[in-house]
C-alpha atoms as a PDB file:
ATOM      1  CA  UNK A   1      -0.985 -22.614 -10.143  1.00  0.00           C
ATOM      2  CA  UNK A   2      -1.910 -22.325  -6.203  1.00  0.00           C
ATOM      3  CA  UNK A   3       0.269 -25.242  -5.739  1.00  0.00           C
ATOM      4  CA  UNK A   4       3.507 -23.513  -7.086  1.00  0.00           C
ATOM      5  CA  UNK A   5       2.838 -20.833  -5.257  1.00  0.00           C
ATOM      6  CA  UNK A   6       2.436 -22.225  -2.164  1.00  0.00           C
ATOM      7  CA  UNK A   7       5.197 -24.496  -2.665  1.00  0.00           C
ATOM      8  CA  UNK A   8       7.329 -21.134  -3.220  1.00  0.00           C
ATOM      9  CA  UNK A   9       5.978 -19.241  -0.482  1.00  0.00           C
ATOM     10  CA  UNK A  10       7.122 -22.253   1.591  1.00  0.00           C
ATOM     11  CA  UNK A  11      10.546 -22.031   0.709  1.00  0.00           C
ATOM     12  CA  UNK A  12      10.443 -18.708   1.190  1.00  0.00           C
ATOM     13  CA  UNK A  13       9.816 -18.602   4.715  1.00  0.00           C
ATOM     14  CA  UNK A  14      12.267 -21.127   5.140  1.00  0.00           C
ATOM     15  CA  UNK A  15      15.005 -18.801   4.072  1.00  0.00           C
ATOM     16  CA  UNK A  16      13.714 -16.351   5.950  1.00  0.00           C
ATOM     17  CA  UNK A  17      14.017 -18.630   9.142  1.00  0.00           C
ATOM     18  CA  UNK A  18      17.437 -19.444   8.057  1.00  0.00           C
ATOM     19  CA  UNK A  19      18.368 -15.929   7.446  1.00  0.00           C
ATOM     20  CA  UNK A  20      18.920 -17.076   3.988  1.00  0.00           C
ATOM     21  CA  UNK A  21      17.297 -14.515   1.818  1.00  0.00           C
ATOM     22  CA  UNK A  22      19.035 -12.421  -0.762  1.00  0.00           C
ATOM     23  CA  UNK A  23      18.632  -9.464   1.088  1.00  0.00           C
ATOM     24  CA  UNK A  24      21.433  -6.952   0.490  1.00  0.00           C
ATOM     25  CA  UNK A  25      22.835  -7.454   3.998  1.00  0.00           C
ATOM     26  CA  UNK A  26      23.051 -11.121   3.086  1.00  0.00           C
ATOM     27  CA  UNK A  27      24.419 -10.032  -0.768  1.00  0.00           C
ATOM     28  CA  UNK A  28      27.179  -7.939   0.695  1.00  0.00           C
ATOM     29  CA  UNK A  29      28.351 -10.741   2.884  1.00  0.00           C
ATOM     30  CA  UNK A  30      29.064 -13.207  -0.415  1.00  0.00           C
ATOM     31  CA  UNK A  31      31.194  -9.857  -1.810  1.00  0.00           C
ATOM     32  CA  UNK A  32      28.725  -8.228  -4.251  1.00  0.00           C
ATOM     33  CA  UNK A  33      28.894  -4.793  -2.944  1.00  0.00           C
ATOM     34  CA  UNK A  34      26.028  -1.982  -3.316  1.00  0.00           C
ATOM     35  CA  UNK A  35      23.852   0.328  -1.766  1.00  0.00           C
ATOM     36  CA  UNK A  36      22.505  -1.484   1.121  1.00  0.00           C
ATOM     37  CA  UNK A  37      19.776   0.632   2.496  1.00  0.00           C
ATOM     38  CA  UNK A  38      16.432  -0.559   2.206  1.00  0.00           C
ATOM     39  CA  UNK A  39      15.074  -0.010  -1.263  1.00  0.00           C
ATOM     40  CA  UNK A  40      11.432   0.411  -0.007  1.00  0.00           C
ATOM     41  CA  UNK A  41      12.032   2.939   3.338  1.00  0.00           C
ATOM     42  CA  UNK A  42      15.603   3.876   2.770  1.00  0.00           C
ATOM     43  CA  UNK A  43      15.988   3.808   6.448  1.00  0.00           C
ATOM     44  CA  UNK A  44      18.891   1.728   7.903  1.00  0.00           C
ATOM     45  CA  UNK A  45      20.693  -1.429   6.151  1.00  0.00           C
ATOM     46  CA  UNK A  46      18.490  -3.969   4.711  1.00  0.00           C
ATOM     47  CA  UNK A  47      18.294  -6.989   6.098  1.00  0.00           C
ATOM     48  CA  UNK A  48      15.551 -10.006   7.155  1.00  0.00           C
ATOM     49  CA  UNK A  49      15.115  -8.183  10.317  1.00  0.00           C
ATOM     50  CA  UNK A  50      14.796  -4.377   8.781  1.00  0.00           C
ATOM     51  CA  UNK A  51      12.476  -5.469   6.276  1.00  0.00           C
ATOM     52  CA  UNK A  52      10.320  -7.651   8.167  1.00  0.00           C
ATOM     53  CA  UNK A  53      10.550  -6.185  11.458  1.00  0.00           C
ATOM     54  CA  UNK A  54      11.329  -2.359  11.261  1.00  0.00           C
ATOM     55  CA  UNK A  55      10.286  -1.279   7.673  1.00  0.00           C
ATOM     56  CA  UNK A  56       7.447   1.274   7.690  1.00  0.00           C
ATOM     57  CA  UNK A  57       5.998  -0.117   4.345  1.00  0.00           C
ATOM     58  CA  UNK A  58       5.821  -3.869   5.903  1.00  0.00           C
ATOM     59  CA  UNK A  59       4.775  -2.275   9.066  1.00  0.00           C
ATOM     60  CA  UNK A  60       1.398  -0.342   7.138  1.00  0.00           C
ATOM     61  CA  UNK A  61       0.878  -3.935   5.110  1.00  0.00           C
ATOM     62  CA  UNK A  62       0.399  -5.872   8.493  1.00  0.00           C
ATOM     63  CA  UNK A  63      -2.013  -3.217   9.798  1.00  0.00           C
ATOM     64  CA  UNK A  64      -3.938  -2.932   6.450  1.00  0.00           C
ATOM     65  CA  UNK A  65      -4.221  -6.340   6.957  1.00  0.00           C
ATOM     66  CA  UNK A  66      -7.295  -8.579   8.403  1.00  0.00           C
ATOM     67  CA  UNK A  67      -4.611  -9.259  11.312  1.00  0.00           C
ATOM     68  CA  UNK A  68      -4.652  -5.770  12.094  1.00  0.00           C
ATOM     69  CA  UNK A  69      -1.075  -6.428  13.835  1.00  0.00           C
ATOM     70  CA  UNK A  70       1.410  -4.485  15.137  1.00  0.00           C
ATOM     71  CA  UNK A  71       5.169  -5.571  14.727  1.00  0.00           C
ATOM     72  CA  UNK A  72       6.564  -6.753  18.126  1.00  0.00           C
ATOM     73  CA  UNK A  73       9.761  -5.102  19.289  1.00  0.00           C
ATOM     74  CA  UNK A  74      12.942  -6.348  19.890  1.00  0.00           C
ATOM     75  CA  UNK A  75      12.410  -9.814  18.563  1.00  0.00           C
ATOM     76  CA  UNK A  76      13.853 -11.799  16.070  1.00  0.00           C
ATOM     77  CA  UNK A  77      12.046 -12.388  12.922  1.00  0.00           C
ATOM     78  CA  UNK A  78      12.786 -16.428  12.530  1.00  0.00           C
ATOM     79  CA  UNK A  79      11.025 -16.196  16.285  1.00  0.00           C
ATOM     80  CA  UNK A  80       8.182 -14.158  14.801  1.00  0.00           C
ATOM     81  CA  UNK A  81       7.710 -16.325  12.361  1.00  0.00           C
ATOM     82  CA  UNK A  82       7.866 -19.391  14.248  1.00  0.00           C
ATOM     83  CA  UNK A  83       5.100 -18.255  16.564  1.00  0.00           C
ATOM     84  CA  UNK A  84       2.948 -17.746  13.976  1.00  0.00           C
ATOM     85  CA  UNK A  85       3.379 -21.061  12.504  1.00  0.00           C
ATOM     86  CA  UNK A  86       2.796 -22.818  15.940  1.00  0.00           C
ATOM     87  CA  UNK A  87      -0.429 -20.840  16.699  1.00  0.00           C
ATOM     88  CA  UNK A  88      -3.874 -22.001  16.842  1.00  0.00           C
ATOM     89  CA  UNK A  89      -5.482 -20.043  14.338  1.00  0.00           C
ATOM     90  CA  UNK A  90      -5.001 -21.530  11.301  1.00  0.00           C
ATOM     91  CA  UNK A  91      -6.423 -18.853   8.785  1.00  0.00           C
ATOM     92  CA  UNK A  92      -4.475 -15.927  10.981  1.00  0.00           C
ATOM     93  CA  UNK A  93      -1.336 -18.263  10.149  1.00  0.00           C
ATOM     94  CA  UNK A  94      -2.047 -18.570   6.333  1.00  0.00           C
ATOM     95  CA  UNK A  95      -2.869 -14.750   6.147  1.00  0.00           C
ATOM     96  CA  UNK A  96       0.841 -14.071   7.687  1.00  0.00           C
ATOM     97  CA  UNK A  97       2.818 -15.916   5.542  1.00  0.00           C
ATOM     98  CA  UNK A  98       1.062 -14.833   2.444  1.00  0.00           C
ATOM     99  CA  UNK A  99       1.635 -11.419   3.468  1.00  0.00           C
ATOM    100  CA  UNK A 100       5.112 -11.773   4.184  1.00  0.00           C
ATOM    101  CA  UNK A 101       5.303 -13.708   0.884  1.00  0.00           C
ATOM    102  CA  UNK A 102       3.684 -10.925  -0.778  1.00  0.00           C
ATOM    103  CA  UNK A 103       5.545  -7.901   0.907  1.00  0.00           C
ATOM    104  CA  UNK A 104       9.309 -10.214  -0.632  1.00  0.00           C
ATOM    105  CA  UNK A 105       7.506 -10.360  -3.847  1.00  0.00           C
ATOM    106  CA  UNK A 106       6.493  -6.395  -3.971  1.00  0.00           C
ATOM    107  CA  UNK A 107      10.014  -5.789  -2.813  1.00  0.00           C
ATOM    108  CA  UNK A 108      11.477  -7.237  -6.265  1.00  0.00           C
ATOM    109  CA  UNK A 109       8.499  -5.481  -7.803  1.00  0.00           C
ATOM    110  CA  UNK A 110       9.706  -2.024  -6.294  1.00  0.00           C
ATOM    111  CA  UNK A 111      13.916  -3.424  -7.175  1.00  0.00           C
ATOM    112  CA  UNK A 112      13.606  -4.700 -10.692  1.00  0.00           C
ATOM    113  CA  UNK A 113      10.476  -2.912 -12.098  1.00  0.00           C
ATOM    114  CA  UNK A 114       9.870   0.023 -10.546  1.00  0.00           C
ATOM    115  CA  UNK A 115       6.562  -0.667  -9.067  1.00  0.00           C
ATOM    116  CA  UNK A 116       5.187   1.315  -6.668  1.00  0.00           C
ATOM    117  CA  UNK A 117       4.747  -1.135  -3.293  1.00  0.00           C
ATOM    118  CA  UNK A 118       0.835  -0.319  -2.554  1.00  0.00           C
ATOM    119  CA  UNK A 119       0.707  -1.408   1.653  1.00  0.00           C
ATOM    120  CA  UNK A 120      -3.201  -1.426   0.848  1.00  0.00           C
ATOM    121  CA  UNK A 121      -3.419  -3.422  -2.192  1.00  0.00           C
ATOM    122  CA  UNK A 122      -0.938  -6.237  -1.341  1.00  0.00           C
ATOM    123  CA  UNK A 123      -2.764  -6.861   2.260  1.00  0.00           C
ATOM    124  CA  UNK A 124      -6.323  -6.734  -0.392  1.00  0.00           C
ATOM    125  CA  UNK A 125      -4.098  -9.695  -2.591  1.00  0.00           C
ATOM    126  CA  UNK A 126      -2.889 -11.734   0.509  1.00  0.00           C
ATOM    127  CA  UNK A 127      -6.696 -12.020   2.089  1.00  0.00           C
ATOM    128  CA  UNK A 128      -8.008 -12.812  -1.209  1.00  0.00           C
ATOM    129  CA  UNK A 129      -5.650 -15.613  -1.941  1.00  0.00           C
ATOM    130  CA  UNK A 130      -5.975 -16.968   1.431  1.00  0.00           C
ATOM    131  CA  UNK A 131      -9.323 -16.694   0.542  1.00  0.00           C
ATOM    132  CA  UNK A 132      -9.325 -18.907  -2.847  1.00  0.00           C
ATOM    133  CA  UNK A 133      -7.060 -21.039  -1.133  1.00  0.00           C
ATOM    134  CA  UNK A 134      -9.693 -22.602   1.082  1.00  0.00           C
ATOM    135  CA  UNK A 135     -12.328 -21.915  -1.056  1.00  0.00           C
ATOM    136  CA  UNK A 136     -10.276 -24.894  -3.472  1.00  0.00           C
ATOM    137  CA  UNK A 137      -9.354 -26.943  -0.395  1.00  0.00           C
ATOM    138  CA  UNK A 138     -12.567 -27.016   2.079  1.00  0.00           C
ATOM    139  CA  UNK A 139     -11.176 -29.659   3.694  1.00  0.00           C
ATOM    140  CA  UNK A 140      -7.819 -28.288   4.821  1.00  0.00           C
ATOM    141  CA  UNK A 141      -9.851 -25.794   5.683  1.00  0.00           C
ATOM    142  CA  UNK A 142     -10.999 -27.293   9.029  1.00  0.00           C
ATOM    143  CA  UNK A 143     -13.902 -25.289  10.830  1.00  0.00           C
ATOM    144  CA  UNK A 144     -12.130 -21.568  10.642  1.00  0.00           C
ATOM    145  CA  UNK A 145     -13.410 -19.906   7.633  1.00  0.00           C
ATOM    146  CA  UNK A 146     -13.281 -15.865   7.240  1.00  0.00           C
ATOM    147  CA  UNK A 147     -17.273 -15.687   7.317  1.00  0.00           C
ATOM    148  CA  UNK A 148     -17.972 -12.690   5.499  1.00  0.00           C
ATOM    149  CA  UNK A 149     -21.772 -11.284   5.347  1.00  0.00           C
ATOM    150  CA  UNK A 150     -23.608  -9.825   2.242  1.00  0.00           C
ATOM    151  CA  UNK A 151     -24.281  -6.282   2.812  1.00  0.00           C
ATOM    152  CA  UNK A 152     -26.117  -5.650  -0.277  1.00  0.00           C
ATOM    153  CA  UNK A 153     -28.870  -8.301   0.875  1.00  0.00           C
ATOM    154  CA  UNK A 154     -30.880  -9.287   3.469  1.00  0.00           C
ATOM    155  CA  UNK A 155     -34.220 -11.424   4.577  1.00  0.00           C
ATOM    156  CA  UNK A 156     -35.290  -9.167   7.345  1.00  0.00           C
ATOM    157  CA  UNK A 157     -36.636  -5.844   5.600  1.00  0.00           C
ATOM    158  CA  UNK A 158     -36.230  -4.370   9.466  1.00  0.00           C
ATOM    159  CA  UNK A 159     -32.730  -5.929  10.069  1.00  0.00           C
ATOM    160  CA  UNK A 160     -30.078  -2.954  10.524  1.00  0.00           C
ATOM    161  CA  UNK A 161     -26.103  -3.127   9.881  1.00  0.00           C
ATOM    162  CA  UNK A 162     -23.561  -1.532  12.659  1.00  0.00           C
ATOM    163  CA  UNK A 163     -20.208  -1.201  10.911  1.00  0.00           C
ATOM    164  CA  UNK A 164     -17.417  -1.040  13.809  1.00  0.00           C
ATOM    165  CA  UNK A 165     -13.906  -0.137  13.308  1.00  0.00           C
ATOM    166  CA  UNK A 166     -11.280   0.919  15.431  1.00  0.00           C
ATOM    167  CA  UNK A 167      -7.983   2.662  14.991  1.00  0.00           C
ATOM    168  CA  UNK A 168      -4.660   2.877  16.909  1.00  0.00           C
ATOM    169  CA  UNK A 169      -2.955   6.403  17.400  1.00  0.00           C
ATOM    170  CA  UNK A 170       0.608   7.381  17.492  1.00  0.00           C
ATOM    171  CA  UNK A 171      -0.207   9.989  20.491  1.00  0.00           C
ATOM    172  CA  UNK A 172      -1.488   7.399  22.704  1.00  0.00           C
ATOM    173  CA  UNK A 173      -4.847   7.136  22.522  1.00  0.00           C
ATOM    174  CA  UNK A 174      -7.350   4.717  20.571  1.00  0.00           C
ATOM    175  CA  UNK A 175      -9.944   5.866  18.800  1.00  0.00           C
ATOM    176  CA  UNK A 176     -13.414   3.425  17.727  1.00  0.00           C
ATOM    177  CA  UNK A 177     -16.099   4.202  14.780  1.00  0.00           C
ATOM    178  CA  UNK A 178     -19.878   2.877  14.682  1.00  0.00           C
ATOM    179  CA  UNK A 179     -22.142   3.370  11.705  1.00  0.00           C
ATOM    180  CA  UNK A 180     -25.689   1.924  11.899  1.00  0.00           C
ATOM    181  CA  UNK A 181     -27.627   1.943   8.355  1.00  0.00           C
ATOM    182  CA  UNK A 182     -30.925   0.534   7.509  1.00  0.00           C
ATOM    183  CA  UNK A 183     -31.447  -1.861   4.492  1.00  0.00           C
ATOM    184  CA  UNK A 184     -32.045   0.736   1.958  1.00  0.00           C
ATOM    185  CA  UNK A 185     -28.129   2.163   3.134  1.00  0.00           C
ATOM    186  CA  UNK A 186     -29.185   5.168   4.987  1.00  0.00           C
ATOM    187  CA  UNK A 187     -26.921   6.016   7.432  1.00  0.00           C
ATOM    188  CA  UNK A 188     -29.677   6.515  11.196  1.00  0.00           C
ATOM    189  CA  UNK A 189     -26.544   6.992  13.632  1.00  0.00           C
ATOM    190  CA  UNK A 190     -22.525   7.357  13.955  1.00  0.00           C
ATOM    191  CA  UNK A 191     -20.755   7.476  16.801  1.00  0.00           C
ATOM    192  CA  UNK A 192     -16.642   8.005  17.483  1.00  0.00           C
ATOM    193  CA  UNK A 193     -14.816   7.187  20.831  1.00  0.00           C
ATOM    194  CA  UNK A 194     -11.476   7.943  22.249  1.00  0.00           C
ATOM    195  CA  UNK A 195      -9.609   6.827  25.074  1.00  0.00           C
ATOM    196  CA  UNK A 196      -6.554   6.978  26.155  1.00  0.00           C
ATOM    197  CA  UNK A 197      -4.845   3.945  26.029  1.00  0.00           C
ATOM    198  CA  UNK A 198      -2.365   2.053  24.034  1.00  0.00           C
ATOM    199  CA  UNK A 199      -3.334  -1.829  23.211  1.00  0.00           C
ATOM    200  CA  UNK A 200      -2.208  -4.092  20.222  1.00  0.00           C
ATOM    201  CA  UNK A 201      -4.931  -3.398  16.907  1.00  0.00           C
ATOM    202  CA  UNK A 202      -6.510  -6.600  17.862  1.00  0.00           C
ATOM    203  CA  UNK A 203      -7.755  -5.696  21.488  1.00  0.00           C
ATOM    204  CA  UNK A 204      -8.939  -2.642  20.119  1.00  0.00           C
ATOM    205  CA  UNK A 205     -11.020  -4.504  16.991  1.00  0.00           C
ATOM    206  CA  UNK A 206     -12.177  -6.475  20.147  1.00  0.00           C
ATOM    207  CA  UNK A 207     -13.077  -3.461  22.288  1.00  0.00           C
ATOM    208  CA  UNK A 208     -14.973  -2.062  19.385  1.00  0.00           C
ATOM    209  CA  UNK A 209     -17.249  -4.917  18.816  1.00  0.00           C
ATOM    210  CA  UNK A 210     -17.688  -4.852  22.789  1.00  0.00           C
ATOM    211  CA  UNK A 211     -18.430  -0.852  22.530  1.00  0.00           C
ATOM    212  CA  UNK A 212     -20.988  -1.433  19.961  1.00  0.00           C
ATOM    213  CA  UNK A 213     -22.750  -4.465  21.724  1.00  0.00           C
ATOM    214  CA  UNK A 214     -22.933  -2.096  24.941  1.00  0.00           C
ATOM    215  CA  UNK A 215     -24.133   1.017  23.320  1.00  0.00           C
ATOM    216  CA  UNK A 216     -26.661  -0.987  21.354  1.00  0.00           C
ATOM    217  CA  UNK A 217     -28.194  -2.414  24.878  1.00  0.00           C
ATOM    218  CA  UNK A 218     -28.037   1.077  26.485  1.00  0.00           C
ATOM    219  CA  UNK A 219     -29.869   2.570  23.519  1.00  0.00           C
ATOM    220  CA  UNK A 220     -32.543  -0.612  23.891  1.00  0.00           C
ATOM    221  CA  UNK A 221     -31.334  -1.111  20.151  1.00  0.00           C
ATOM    222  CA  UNK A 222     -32.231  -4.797  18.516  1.00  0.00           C
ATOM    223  CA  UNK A 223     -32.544  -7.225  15.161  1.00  0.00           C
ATOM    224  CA  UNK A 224     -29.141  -6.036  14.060  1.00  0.00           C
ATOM    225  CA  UNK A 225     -25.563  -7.514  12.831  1.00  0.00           C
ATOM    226  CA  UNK A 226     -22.736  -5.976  13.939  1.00  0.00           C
ATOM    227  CA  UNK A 227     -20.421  -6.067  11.197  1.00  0.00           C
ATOM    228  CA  UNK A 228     -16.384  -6.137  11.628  1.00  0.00           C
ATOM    229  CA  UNK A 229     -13.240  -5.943   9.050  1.00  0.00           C
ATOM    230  CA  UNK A 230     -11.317  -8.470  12.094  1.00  0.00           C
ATOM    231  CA  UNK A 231     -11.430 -11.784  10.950  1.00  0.00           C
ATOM    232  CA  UNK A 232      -9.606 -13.082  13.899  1.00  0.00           C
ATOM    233  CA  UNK A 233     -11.638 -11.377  16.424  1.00  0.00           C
ATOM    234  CA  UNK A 234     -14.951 -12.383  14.784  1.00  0.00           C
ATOM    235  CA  UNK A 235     -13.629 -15.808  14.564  1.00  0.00           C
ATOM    236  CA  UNK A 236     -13.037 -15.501  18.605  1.00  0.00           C
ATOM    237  CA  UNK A 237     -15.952 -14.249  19.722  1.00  0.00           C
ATOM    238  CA  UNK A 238     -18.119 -17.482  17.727  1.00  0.00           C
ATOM    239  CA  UNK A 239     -14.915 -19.577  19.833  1.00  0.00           C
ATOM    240  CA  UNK A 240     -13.650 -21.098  16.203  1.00  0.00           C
ATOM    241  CA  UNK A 241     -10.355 -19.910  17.428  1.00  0.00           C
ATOM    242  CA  UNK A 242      -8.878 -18.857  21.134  1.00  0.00           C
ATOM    243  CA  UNK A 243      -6.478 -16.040  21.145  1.00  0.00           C
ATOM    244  CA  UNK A 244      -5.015 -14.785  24.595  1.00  0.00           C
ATOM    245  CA  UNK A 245      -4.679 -11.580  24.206  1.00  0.00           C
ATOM    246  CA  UNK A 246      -8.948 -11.019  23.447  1.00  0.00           C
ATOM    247  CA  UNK A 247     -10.616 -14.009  24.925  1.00  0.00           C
ATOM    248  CA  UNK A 248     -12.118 -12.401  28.098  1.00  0.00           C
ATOM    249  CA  UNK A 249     -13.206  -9.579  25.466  1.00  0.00           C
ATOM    250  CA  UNK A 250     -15.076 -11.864  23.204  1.00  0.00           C
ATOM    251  CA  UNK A 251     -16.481 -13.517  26.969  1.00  0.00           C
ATOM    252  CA  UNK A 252     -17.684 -10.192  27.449  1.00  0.00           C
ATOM    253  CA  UNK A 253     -19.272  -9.919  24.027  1.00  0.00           C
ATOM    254  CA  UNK A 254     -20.918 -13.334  24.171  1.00  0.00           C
ATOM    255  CA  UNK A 255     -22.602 -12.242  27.003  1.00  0.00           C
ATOM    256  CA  UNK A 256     -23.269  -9.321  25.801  1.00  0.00           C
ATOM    257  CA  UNK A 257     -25.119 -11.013  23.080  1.00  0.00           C
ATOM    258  CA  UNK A 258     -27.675 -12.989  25.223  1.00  0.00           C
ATOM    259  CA  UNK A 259     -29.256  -9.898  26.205  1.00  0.00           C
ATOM    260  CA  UNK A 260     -30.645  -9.517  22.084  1.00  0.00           C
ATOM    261  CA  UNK A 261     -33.234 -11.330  20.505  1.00  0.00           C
ATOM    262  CA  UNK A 262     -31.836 -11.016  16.831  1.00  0.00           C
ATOM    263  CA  UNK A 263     -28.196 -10.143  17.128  1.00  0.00           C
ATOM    264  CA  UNK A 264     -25.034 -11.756  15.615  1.00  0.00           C
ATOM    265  CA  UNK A 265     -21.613 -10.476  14.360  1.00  0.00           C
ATOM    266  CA  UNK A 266     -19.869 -11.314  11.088  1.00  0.00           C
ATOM    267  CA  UNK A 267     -17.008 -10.699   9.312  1.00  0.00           C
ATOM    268  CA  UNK A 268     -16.742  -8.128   6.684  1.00  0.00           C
ATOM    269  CA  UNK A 269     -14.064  -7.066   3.918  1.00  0.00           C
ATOM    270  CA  UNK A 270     -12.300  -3.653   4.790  1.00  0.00           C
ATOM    271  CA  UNK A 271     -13.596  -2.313   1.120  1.00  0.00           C
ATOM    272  CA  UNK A 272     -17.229  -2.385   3.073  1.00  0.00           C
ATOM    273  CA  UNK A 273     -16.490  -1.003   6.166  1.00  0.00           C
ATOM    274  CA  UNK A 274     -15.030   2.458   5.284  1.00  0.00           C
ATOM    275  CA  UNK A 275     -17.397   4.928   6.938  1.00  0.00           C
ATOM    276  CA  UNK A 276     -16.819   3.160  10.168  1.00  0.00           C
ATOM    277  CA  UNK A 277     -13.109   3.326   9.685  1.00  0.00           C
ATOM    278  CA  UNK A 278     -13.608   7.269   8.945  1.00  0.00           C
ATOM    279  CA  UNK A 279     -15.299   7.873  11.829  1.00  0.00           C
ATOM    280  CA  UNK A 280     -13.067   6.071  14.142  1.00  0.00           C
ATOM    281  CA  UNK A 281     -10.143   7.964  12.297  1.00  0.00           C
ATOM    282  CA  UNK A 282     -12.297  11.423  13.714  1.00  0.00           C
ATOM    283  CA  UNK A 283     -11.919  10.435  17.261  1.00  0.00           C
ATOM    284  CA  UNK A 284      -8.677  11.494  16.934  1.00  0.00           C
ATOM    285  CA  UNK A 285     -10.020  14.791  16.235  1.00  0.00           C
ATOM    286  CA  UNK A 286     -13.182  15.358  18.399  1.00  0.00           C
ATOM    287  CA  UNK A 287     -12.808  12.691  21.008  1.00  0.00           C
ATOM    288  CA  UNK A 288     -15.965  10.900  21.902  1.00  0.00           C
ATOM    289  CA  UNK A 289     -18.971  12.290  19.508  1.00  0.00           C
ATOM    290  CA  UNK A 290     -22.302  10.479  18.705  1.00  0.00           C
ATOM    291  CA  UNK A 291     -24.639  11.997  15.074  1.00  0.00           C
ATOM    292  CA  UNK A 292     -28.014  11.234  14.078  1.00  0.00           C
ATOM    293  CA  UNK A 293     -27.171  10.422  10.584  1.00  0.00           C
ATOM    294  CA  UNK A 294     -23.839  10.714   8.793  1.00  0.00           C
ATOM    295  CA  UNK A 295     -20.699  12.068  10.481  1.00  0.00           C
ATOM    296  CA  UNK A 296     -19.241  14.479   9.031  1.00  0.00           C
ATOM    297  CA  UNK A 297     -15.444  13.869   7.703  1.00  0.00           C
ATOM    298  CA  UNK A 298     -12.177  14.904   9.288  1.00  0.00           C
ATOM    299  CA  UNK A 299     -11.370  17.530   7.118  1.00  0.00           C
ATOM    300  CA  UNK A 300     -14.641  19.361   8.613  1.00  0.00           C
ATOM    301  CA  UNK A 301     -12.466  19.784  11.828  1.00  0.00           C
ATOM    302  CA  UNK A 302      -9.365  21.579  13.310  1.00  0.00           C
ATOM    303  CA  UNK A 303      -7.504  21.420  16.318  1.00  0.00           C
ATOM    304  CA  UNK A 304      -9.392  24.640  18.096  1.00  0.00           C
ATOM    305  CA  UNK A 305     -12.997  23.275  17.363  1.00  0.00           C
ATOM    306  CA  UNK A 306     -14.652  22.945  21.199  1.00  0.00           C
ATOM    307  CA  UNK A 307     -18.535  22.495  19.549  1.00  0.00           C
ATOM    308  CA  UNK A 308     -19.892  20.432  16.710  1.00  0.00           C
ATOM    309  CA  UNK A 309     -22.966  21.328  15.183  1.00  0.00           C
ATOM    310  CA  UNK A 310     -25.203  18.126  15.200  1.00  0.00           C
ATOM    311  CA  UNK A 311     -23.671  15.979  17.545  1.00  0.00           C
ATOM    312  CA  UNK A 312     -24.095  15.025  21.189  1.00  0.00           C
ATOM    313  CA  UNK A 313     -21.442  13.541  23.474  1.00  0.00           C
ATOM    314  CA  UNK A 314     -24.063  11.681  25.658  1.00  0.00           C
ATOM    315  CA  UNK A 315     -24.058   7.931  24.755  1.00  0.00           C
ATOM    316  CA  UNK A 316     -20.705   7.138  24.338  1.00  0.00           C
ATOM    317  CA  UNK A 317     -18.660   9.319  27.254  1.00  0.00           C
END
């Protein structure tokens, strides 16, 4: 069953190269005329480019995503495509074209069904399939696997779990998230940062794990896992895969790491690592804030709050 579907994902993207897709830009041009705005955004004519490059739905996929990508502008999306397919990492490859496979198939979903296109869900689908994939075929599978840790046990009754996340704002700023929790799942610490800058999700993923590893040797912290939904940047930092744009980060974090007894950093699936992706959602809202315990939610918080009861802006200004 994999098979077909690969072999039809494959064609796919060839007809997307080619500009070949029944897209109703492409319809219109053999004479069957329509409504041609995009039936998933309804913003501007659809066509290979609009719905792979500029719609907001494909655009919330890809960042739902383990990629954690942002579209590029003002390029092509056969060029897109075809540096994807000629980079080195090989799983970050296979999670892109099952996502763009995925996004074509919700599209008929949304067109000839009426399903409701789910950004969430269908990046949840793609990284499982990707995942079965290689599960079936170890050998294709080379030495880049998405190594995801088991949260619900471990040896080391003293061994603690920092969740990192990190988020990308539309007013120009980044925000990050760390949750620590014991074994039993207590929640000891949370901490949000924001900075202003704007960098690409995976530089930020990359920052985050950085953040962590630095606020972990500050705080004289030890006999941990830092845990991370970015597959790629995990993948980085343990050098199964180089990517440009984060290998002087995951340098930094490697060194980082020889200064820790019993540290390491795994992958885990975004279902997991909510709390940290709350709290690095309320940097938008408070800035830089550390909590002995839980943090509270966003909702707690308006615009005019200047003091937070329980929280301390020391460790991570």
């Amino acid at each position: 069953m994999q098979c077909k579907a690969t072999y039809v994902m494959m064609m796919m993207m060839q007809c997307n190269v080619k500009d070949i897709l029944p897209t109703r830009e492409n319809l219109s041009k053999k004479g069957i005329n329509f409504d041609l705005s995009c039936p998933l955004c309804h913003h501007g004519l659809e066509s290979s480019n609009h719905l792979f490059m500029n719609c907001n739905l494909m655009r919330l996929t890809l960042f739902a995503s383990n990629l954690g990508s942002h579209i590029p502008v003002s390029v092509d999306v056969s060029v897109w495509i075809l540096s994807w397919l000629t980079c080195k990492d090989m799983i970050g490859t296979q999670l892109f074209c099952v996502l763009l496979w995925k996004f074509w198939y919700g599209r008929n979903q949304v067109i000839f069904k009426g399903v409701v296109l789910d950004p969430i869900a269908l990046a949840a689908e793609a990284a499982l399939y990707v995942h079965e994939f290689n599960e079936a075929n170890p050998r294709r599978c080379s030495q880049v696997v998405l190594q995801q840790a088991s949260v619900s046990r471990l040896d080391d009754a003293n061994m603690q779990l920092m969740f990192t996340d990190a988020g990308c704002f539309n007013n120009g700023y980044t925000g990050w998230g760390i949750v620590l929790r014991n074994v039993d799942g207590t929640t000891s610490f949370s901490a949000c940062k924001r900075e202003e800058i704007e960098v690409e999700p995976a530089v930020a993923e990359a920052l985050g794990v950085r953040w962590a590893l630095q606020l972990s040797l500050d705080q004289h912290l030890d006999n941990f896992i830092i845990l991370s939904d970015a597959a790629n940047v995990v993948n980085c930092i343990a050098k199964r895969i180089s990517l440009a744009s984060i290998d002087l980060i995951a340098q930094d974090c490697r060194d980082l790491l020889c200064n820790f007894s019993n540290v390491s950093i795994k992958f885990v699936g975004r279902a997991l690592n909510i709390d940290a992706h709350n709290v690095a959602s309320l940097a938008k809202c408070v800035g830089s804030r550390t909590w002995v315990g839980s943090a509270p939610t966003v909702s707690n918080f308006s615009s005019d709050v200047l003091s937070f009861n329980g929280c301390f802006p020391a460790l991570v200004e």
